[in-house]
ModelCIF file with pLDDT and N, C-alpha, C, O atoms, coordinates in Angstrom:
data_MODEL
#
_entry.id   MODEL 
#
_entity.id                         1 
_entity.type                       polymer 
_entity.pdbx_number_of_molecules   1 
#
_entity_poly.entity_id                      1 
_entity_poly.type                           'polypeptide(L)' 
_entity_poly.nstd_linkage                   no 
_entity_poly.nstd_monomer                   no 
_entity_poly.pdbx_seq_one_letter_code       
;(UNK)(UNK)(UNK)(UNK)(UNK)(UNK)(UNK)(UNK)(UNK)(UNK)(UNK)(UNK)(UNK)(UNK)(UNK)(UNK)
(UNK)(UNK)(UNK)(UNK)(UNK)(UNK)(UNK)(UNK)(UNK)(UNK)(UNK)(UNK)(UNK)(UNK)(UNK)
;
_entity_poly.pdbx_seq_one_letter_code_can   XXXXXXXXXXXXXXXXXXXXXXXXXXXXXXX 
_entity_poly.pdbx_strand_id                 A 
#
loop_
_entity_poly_seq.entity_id 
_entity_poly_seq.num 
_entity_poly_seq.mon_id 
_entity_poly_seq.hetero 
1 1  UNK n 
1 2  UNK n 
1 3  UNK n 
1 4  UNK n 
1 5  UNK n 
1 6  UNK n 
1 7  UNK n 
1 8  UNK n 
1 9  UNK n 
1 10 UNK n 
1 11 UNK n 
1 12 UNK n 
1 13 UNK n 
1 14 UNK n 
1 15 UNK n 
1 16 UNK n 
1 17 UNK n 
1 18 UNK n 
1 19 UNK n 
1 20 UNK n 
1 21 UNK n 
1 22 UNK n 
1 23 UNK n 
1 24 UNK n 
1 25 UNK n 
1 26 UNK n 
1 27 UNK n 
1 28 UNK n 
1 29 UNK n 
1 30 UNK n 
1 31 UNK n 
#
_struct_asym.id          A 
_struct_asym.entity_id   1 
#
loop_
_ma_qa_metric.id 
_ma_qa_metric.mode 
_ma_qa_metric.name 
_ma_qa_metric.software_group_id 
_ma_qa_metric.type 
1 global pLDDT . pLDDT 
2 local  pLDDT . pLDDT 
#
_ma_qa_metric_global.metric_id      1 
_ma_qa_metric_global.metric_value   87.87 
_ma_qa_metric_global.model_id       1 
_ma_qa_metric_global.ordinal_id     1 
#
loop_
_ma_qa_metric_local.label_asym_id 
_ma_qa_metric_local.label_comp_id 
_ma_qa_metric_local.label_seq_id 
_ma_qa_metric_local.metric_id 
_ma_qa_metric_local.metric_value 
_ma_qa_metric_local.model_id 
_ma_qa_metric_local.ordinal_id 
A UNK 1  2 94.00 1 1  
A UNK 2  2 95.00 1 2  
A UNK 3  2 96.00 1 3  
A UNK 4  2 95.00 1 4  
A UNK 5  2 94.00 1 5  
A UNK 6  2 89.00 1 6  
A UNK 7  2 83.00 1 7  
A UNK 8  2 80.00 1 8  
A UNK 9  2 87.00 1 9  
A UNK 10 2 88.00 1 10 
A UNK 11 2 93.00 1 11 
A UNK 12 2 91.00 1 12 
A UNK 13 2 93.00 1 13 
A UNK 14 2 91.00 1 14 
A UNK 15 2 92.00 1 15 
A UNK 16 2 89.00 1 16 
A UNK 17 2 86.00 1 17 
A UNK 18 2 85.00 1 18 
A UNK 19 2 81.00 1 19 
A UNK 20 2 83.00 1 20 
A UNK 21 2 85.00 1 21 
A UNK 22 2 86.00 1 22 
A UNK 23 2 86.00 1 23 
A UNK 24 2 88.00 1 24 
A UNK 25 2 84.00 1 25 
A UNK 26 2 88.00 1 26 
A UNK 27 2 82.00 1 27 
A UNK 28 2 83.00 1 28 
A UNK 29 2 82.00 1 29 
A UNK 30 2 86.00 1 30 
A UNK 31 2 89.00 1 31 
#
loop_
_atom_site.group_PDB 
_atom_site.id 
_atom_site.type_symbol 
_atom_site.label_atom_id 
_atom_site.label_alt_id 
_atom_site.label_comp_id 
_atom_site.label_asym_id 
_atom_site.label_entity_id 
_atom_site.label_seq_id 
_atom_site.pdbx_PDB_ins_code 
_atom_site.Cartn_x 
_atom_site.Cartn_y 
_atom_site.Cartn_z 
_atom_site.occupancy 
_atom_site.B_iso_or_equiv 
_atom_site.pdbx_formal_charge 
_atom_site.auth_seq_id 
_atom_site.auth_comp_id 
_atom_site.auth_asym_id 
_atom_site.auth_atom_id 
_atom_site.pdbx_PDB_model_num 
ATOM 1   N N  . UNK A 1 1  ? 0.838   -1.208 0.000   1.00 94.00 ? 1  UNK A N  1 
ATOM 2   C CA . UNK A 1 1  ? 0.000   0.000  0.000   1.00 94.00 ? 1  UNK A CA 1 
ATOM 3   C C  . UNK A 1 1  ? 0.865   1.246  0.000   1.00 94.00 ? 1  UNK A C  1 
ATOM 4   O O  . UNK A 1 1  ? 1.788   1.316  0.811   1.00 94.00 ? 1  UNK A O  1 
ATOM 5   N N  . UNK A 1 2  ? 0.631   2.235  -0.853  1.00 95.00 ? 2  UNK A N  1 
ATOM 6   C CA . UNK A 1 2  ? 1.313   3.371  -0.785  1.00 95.00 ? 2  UNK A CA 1 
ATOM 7   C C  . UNK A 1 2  ? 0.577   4.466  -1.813  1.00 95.00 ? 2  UNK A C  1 
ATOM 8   O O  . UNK A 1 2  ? -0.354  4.379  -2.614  1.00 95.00 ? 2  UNK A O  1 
ATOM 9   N N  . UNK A 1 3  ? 1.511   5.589  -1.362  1.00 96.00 ? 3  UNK A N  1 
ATOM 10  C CA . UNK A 1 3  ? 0.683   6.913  -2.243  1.00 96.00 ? 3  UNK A CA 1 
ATOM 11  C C  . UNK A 1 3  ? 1.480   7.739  -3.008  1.00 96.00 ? 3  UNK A C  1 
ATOM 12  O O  . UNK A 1 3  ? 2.702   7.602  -2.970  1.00 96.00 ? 3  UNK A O  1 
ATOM 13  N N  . UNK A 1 4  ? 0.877   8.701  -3.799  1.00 95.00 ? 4  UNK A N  1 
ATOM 14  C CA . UNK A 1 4  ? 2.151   9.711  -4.709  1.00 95.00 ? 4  UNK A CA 1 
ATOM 15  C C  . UNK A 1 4  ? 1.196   10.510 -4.725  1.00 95.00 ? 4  UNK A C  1 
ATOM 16  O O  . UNK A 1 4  ? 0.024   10.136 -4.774  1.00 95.00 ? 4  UNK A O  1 
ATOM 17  N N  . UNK A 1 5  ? 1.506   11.536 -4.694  1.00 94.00 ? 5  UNK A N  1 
ATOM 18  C CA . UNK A 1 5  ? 1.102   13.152 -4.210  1.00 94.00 ? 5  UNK A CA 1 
ATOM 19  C C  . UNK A 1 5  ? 1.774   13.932 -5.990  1.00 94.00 ? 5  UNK A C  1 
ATOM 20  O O  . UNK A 1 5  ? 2.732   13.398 -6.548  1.00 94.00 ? 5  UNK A O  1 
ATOM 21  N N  . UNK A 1 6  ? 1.058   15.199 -6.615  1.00 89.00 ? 6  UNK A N  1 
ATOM 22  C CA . UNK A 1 6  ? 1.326   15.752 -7.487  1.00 89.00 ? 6  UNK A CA 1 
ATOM 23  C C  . UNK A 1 6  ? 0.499   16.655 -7.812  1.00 89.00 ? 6  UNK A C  1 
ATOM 24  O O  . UNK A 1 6  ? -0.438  16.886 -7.048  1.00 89.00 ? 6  UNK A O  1 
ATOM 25  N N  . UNK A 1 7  ? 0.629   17.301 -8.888  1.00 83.00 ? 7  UNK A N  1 
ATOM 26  C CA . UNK A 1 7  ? -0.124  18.951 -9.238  1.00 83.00 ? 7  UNK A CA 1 
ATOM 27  C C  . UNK A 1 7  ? -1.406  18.472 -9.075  1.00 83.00 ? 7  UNK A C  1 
ATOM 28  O O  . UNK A 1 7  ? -1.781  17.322 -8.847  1.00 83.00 ? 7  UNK A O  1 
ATOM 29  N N  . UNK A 1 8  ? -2.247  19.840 -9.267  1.00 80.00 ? 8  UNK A N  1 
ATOM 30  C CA . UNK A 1 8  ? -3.694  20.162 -9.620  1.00 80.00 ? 8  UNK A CA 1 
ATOM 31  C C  . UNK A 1 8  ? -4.339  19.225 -8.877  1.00 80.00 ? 8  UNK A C  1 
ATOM 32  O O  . UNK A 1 8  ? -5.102  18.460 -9.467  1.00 80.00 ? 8  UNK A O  1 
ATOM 33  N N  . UNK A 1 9  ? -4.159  19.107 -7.460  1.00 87.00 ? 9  UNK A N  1 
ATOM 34  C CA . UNK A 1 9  ? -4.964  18.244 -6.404  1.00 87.00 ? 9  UNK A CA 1 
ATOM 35  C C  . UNK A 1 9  ? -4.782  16.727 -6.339  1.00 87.00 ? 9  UNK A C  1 
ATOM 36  O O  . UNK A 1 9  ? -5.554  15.910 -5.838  1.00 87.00 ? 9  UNK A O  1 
ATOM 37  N N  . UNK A 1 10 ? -3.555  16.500 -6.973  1.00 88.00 ? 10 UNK A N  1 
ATOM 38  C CA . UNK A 1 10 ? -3.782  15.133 -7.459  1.00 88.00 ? 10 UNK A CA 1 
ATOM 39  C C  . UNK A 1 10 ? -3.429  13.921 -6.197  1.00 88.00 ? 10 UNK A C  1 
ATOM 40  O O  . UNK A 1 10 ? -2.387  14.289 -5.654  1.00 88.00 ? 10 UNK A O  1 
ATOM 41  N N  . UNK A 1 11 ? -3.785  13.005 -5.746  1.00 93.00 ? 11 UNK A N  1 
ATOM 42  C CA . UNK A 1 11 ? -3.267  11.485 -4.933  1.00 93.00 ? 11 UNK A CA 1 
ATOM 43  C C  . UNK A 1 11 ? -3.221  10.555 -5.452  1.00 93.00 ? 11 UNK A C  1 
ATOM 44  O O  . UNK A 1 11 ? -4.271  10.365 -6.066  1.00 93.00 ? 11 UNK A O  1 
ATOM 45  N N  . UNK A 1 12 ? -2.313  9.553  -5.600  1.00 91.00 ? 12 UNK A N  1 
ATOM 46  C CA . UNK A 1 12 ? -2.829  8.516  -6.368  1.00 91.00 ? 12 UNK A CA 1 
ATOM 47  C C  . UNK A 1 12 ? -2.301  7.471  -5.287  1.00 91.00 ? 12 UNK A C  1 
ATOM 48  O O  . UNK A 1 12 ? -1.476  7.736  -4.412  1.00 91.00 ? 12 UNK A O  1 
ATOM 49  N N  . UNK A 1 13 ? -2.832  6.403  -5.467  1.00 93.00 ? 13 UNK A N  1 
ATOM 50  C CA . UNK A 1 13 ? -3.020  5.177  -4.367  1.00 93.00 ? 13 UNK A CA 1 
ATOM 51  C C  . UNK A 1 13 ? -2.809  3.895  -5.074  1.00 93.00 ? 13 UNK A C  1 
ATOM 52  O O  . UNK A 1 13 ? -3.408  3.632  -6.116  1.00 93.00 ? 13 UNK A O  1 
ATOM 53  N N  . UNK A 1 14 ? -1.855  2.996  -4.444  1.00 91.00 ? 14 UNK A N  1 
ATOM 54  C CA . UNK A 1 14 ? -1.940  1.492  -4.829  1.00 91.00 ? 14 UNK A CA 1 
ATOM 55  C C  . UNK A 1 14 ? -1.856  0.536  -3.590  1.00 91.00 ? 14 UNK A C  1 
ATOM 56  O O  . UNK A 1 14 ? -1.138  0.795  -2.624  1.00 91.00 ? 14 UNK A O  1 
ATOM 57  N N  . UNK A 1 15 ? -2.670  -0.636 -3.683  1.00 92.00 ? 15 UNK A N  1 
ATOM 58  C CA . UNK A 1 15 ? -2.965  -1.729 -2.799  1.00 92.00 ? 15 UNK A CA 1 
ATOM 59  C C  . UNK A 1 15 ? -2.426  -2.563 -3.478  1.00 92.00 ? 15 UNK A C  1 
ATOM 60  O O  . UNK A 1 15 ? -2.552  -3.690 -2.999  1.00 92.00 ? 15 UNK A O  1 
ATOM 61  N N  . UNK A 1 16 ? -1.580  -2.496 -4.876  1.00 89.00 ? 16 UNK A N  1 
ATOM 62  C CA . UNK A 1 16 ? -1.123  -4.022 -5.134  1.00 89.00 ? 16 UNK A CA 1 
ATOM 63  C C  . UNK A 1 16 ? 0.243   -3.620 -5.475  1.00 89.00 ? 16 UNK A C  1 
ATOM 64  O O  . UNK A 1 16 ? 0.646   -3.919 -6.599  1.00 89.00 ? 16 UNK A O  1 
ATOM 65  N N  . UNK A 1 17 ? 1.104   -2.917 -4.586  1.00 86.00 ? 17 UNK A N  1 
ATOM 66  C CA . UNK A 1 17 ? 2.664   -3.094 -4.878  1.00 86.00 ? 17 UNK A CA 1 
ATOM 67  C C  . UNK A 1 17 ? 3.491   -1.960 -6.025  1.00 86.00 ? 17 UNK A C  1 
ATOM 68  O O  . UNK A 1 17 ? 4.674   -1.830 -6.342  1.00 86.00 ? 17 UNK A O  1 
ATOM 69  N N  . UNK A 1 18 ? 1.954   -1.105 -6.521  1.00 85.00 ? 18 UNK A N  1 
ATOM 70  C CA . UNK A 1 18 ? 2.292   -0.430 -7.352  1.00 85.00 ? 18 UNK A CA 1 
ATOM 71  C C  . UNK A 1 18 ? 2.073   -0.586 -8.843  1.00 85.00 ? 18 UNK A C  1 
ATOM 72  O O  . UNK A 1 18 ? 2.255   0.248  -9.729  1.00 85.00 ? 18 UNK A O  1 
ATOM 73  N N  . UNK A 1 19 ? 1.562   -2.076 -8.944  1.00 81.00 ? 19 UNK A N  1 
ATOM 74  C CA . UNK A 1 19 ? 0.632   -2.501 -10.193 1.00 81.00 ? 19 UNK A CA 1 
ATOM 75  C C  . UNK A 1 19 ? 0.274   -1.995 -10.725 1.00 81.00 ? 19 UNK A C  1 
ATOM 76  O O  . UNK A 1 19 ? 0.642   -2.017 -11.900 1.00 81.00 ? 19 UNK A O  1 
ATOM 77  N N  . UNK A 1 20 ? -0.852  -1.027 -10.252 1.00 83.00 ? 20 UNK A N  1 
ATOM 78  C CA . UNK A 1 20 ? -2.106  -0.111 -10.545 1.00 83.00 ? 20 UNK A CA 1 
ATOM 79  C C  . UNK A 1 20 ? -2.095  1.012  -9.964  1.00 83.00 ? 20 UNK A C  1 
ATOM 80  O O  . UNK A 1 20 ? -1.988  0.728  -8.772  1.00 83.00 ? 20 UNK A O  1 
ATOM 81  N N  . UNK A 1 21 ? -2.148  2.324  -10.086 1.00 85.00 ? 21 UNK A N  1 
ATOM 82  C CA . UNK A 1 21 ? -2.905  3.360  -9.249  1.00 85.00 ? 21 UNK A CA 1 
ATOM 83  C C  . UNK A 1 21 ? -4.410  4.219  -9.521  1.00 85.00 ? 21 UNK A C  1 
ATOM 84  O O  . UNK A 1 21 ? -4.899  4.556  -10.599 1.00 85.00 ? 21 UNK A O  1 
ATOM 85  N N  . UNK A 1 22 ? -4.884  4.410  -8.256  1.00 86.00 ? 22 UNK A N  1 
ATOM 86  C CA . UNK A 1 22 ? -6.518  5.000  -8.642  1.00 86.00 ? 22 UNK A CA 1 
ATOM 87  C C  . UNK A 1 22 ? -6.102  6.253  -8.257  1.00 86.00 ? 22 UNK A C  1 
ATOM 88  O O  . UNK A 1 22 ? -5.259  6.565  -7.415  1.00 86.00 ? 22 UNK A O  1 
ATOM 89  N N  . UNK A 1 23 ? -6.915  7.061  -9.098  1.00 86.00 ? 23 UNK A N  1 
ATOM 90  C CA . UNK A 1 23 ? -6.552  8.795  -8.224  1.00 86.00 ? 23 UNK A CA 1 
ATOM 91  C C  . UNK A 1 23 ? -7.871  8.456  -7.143  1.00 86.00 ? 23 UNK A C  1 
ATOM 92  O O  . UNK A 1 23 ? -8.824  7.679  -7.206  1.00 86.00 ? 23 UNK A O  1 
ATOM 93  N N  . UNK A 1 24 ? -7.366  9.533  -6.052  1.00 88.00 ? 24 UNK A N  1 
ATOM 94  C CA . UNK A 1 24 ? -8.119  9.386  -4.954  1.00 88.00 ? 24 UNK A CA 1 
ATOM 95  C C  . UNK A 1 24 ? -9.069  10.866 -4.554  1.00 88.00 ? 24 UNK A C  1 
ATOM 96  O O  . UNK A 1 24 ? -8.221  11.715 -4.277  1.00 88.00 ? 24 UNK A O  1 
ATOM 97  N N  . UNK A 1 25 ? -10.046 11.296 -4.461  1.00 84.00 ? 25 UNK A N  1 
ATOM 98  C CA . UNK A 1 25 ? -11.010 12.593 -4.748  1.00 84.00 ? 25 UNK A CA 1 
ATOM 99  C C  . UNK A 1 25 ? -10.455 13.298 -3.970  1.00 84.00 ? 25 UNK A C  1 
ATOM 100 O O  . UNK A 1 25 ? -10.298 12.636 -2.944  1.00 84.00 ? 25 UNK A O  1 
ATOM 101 N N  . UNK A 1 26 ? -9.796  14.917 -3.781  1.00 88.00 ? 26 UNK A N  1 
ATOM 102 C CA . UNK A 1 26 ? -9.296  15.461 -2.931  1.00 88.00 ? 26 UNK A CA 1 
ATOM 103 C C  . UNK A 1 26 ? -10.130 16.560 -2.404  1.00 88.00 ? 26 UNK A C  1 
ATOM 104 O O  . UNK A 1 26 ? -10.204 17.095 -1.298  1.00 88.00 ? 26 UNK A O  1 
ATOM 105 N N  . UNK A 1 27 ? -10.926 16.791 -3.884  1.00 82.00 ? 27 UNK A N  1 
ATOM 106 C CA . UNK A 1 27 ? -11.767 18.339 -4.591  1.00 82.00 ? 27 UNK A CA 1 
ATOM 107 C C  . UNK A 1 27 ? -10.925 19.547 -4.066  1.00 82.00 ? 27 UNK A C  1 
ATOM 108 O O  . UNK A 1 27 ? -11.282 20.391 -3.245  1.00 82.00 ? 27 UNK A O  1 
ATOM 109 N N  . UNK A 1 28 ? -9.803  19.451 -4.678  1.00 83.00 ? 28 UNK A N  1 
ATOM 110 C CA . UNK A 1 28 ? -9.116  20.744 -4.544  1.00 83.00 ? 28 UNK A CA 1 
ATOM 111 C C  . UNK A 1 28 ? -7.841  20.813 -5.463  1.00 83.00 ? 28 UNK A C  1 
ATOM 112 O O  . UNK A 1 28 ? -6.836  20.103 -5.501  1.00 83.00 ? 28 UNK A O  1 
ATOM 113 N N  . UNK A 1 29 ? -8.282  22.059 -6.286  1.00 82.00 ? 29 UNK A N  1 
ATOM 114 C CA . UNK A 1 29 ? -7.119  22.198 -7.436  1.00 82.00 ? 29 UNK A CA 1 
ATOM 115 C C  . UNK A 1 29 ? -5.303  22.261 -7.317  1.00 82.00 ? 29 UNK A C  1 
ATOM 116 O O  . UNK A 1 29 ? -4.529  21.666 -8.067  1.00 82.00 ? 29 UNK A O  1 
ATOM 117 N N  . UNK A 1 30 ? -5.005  22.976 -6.389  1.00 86.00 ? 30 UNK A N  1 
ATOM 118 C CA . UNK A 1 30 ? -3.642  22.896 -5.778  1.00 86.00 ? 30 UNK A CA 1 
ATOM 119 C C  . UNK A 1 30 ? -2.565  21.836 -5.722  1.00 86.00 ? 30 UNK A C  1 
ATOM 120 O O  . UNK A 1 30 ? -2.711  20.614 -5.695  1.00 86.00 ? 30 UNK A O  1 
ATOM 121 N N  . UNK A 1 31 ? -1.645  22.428 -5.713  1.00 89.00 ? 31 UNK A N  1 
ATOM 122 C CA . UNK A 1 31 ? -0.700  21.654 -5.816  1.00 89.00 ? 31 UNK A CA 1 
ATOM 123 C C  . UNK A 1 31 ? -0.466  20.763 -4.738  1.00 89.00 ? 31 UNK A C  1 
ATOM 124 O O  . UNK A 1 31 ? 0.470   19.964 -4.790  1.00 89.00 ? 31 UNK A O  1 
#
């Protein structure tokens, strides 16, 4: 499990090792 952080509100999330990532809803444009 882990995360990555980036522009225009962005999170992105993986549960399988980094396989896949989902963006995650922040609702906020910022960096």
């Amino acid at each position: 499990t882990g995360w990555i952080s980036g522009d225009s509100g962005i999170i992105l999330n993986t549960t399988n090792s980094g396989l896949t990532w989902n963006i995650q809803p922040t609702e906020i444009f910022e960096d």
